[in-house]
C-alpha atoms as a PDB file:
ATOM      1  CA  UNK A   1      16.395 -17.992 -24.088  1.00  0.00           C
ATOM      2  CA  UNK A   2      16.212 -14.312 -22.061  1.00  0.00           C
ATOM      3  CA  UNK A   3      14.071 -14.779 -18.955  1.00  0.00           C
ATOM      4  CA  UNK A   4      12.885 -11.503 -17.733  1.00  0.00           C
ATOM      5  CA  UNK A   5      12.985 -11.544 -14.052  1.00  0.00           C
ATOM      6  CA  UNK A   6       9.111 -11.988 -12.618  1.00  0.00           C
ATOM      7  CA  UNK A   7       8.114  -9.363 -10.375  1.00  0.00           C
ATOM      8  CA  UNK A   8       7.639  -9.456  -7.141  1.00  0.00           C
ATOM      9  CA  UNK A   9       3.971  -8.896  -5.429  1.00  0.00           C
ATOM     10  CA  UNK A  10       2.189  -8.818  -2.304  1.00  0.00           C
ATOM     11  CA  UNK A  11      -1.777  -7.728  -1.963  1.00  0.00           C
ATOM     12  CA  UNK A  12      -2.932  -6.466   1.827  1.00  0.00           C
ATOM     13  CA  UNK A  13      -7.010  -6.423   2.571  1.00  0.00           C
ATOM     14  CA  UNK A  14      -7.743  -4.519   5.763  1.00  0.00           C
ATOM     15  CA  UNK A  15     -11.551  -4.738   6.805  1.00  0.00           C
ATOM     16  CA  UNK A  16     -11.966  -1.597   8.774  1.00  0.00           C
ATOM     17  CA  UNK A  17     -15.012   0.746   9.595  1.00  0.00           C
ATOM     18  CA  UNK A  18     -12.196   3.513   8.560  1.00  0.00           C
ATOM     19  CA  UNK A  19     -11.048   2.152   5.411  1.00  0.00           C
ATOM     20  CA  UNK A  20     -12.670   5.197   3.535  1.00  0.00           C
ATOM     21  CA  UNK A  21     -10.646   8.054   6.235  1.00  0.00           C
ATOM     22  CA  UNK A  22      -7.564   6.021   5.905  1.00  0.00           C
ATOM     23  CA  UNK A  23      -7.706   6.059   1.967  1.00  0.00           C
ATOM     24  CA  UNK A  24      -8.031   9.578   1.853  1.00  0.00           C
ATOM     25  CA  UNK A  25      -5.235   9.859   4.086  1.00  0.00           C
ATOM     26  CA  UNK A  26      -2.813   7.832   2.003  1.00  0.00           C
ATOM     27  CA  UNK A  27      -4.086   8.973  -1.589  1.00  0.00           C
ATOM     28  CA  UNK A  28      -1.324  12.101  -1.383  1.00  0.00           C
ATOM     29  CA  UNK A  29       1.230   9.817  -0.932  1.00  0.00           C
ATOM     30  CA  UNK A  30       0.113   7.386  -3.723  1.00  0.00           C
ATOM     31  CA  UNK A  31       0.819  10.077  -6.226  1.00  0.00           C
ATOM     32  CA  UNK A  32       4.217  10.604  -5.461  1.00  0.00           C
ATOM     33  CA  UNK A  33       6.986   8.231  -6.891  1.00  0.00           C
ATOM     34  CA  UNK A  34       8.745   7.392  -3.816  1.00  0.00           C
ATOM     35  CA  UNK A  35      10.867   4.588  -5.959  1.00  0.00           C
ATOM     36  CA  UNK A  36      11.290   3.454  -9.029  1.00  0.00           C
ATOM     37  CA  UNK A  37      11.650  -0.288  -8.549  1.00  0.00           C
ATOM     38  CA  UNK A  38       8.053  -0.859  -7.289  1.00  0.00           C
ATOM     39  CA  UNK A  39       4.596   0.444  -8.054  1.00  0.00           C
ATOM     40  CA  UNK A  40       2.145   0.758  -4.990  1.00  0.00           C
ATOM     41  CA  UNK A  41      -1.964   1.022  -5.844  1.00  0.00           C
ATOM     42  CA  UNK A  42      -4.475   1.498  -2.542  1.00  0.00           C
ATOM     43  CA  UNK A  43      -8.131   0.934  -3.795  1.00  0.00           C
ATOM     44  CA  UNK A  44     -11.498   0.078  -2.183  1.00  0.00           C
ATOM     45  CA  UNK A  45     -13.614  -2.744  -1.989  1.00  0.00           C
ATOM     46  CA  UNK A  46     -16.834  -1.056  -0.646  1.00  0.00           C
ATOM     47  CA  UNK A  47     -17.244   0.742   2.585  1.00  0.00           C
ATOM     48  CA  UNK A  48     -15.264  -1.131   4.953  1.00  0.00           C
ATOM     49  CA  UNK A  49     -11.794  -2.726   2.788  1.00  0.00           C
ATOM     50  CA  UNK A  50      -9.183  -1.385   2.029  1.00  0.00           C
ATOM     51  CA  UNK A  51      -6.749  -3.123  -0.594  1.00  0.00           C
ATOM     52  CA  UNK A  52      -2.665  -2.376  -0.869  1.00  0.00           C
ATOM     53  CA  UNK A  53      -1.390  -4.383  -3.777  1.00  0.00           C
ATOM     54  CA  UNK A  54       2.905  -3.630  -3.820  1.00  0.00           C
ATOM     55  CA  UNK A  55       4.675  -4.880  -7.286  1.00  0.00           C
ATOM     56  CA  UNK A  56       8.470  -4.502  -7.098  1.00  0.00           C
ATOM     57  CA  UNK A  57      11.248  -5.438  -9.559  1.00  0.00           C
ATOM     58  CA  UNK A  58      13.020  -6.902  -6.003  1.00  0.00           C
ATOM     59  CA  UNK A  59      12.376  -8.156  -2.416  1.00  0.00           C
ATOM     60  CA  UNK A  60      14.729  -5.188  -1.247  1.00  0.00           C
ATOM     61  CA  UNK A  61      12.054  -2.563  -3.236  1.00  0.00           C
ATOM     62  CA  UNK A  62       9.127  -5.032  -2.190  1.00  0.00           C
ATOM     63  CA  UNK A  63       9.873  -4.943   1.434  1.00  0.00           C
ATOM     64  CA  UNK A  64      10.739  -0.918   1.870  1.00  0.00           C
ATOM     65  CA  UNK A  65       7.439  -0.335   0.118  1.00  0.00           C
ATOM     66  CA  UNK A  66       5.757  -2.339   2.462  1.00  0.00           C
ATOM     67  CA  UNK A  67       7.578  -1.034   5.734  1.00  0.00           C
ATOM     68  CA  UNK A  68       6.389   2.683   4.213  1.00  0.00           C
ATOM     69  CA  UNK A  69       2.331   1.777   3.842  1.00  0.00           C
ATOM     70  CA  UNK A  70       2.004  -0.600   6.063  1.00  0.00           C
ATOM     71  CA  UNK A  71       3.371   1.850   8.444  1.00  0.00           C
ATOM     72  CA  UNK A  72       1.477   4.339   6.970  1.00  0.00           C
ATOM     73  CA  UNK A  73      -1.829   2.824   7.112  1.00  0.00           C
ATOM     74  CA  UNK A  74      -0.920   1.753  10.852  1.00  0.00           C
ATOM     75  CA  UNK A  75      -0.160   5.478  11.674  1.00  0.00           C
ATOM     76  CA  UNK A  76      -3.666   6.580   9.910  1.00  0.00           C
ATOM     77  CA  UNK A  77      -5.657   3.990  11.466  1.00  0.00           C
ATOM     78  CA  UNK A  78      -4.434   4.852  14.958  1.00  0.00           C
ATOM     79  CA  UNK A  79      -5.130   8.684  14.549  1.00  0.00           C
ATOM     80  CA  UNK A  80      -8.741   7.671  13.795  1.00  0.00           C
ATOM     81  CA  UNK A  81      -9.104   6.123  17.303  1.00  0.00           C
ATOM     82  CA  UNK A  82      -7.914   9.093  18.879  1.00  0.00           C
ATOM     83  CA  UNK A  83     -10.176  11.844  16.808  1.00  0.00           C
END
């Protein structure tokens, strides 16, 4: 029997008053391919959460796609404090 190795996943819900700013800020970067051994999706859940879901073929692709959004969406977050 082939086993097709399972992918690898991790889902993020941030509960922010700037979910919708921070979004915005990260949809550019959503559109680019940054690599092909994980898929990254940023979405909405009303006014105030904001959902990162990561699926990577590995826990090396998993965990640079994290450090990048996470970091991302730490970066964003902090600029809104400051405007």
């Amino acid at each position: 029997m082939n086993m097709l190795p399972m992918p690898h996943k991790a889902v993020f819900r941030f509960t922010t008053k700037n979910a919708k700013k921070i979004y915005r800020a990260l949809f550019p970067e959503l559109s680019d391919e940054v690599n092909p051994r994980s898929q990254v999706c940023c979405t909405l859940e009303g006014d105030d959460v904001l959902v990162l879901s990561v699926v990577a073929e590995d826990t090396s692709a998993l965990r640079a796609a994290l450090n990048m959004y996470l970091r991302l969406i730490s970066v964003a977050d902090e600029m809104q404090d400051l405007v």
